[in-house]
Structure formats: C-alpha cells, structure tokens
Protein backbone atom coordinates (compact mmCIF):
# COMPACT_ATOMS: atom_id res chain seq x y z
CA UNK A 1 -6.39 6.57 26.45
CA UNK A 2 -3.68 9.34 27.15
CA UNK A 3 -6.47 11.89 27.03
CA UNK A 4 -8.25 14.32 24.24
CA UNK A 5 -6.22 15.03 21.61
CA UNK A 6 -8.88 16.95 19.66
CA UNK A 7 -12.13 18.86 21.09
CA UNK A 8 -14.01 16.10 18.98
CA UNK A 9 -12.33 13.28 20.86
CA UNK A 10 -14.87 10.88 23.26
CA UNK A 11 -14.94 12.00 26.85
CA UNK A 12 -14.40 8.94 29.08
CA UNK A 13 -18.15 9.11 30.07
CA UNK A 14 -19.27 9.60 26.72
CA UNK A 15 -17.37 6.14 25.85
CA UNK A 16 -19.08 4.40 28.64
CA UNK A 17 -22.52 5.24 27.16
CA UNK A 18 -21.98 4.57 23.74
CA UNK A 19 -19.31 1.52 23.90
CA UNK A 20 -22.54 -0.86 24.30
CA UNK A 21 -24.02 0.73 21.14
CA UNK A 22 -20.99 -0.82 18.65
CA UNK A 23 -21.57 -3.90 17.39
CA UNK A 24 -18.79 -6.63 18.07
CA UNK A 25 -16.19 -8.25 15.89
CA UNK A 26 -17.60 -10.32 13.13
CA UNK A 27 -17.79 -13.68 14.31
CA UNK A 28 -15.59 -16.49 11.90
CA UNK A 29 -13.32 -13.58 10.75
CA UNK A 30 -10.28 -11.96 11.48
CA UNK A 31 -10.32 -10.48 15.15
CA UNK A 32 -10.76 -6.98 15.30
CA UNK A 33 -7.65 -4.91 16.07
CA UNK A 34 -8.46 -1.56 15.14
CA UNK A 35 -9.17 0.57 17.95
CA UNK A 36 -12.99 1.57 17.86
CA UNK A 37 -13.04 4.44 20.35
CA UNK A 38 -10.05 5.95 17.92
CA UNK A 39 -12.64 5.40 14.30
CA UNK A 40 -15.33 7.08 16.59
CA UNK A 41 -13.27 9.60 17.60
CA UNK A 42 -11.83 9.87 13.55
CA UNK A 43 -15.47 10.15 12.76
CA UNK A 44 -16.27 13.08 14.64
CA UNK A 45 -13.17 14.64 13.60
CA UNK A 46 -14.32 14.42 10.25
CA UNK A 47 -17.78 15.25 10.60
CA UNK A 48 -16.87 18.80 12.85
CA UNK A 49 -14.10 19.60 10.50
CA UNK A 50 -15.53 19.07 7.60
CA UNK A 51 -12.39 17.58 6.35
CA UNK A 52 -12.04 15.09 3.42
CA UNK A 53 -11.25 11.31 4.59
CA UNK A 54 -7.57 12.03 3.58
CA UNK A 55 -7.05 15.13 5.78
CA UNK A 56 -7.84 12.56 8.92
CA UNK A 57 -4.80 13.29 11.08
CA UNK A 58 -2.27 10.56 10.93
CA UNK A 59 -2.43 9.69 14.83
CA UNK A 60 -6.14 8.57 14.09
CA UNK A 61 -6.68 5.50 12.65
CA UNK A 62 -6.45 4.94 8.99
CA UNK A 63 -8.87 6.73 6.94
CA UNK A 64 -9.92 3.50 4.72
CA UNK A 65 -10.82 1.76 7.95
CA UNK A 66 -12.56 4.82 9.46
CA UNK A 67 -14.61 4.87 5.92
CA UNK A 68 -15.43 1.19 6.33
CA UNK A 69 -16.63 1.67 9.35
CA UNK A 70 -19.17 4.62 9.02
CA UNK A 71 -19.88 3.21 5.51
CA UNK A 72 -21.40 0.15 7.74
CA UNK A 73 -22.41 1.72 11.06
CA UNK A 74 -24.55 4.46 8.85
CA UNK A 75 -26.47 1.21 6.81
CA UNK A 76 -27.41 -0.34 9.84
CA UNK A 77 -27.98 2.14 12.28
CA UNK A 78 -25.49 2.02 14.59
CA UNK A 79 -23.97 5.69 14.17
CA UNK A 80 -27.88 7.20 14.29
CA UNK A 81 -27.79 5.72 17.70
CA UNK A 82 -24.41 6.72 18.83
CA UNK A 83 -25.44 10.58 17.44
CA UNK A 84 -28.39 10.20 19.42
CA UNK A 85 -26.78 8.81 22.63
CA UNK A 86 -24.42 11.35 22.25
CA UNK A 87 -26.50 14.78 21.63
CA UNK A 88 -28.31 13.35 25.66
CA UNK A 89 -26.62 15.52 28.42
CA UNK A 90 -24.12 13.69 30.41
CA UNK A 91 -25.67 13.54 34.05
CA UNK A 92 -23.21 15.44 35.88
C-alpha cells in the first residue's frame, strides 16, 4: 500500500490486527481478487463520511462489492469484531 489516502484508511498496524479477523475466499468459487484491506478501508470511508454507497471515491473499490461485503461481514459478525478490534489502542 502507497500509504493513507484518506484519514479513514487502515494504519499498517491496524491491518496486522484485524487481517486475521476476515474470513477467507469461499472455497469451490471464484478466487478472490478484490483487495480486502481497500473494502475495509471503503467501509470506513463510508461509515465516517456518512456518504451514500455511490459517493465512494472511485480509487476505492467498487461500491457494489464494498456493499456485498459489509452486507455479509455485518450477518455474520465479522465487522462487529473488526469495530471492536479496532476501537483497542494500538500498543505503541
């Protein structure tokens, strides 16, 4: 990663403690080539803003996607636990 393009973007440490958290590729379909640190990142973007899916800047990954995601990682828990992960302080 280049670096923080937004004040919402993932620190490096913060994607170290959280990476664990997302659940892998479906396994029998398609791989996965969408880059999850960028949907996370979209998804904080989104929920800081306040923007609707289609203002998601176009250098993020494709709002659809980003919805299909969080759609999914909200059901089964995943983003509660990134959110919690996420609100610990980052021993420094």
């Amino acid at each position: 990663m280049d670096g923080k393009r937004y004040p919402s973007d993932l620190t490096d440490a913060e994607w170290q403690r959280i990476e664990p958290l997302i659940p892998p590729a479906s396994p029998g379909g398609r791989p996965r080539t969408i880059d999850v640190r960028g949907v996370v990142n979209a998804i904080r973007y989104l929920l800081q803003t306040r923007c609707s899916w289609r203002a998601i800047p176009g250098d993020l990954p494709d709002p659809s996607s980003v919805r299909y995601y969080y759609d999914r990682w909200r059901v089964d828990g995943t983003w509660g636990r990134v959110e919690q992960v996420l609100r610990e302080e980052v021993p420094g």
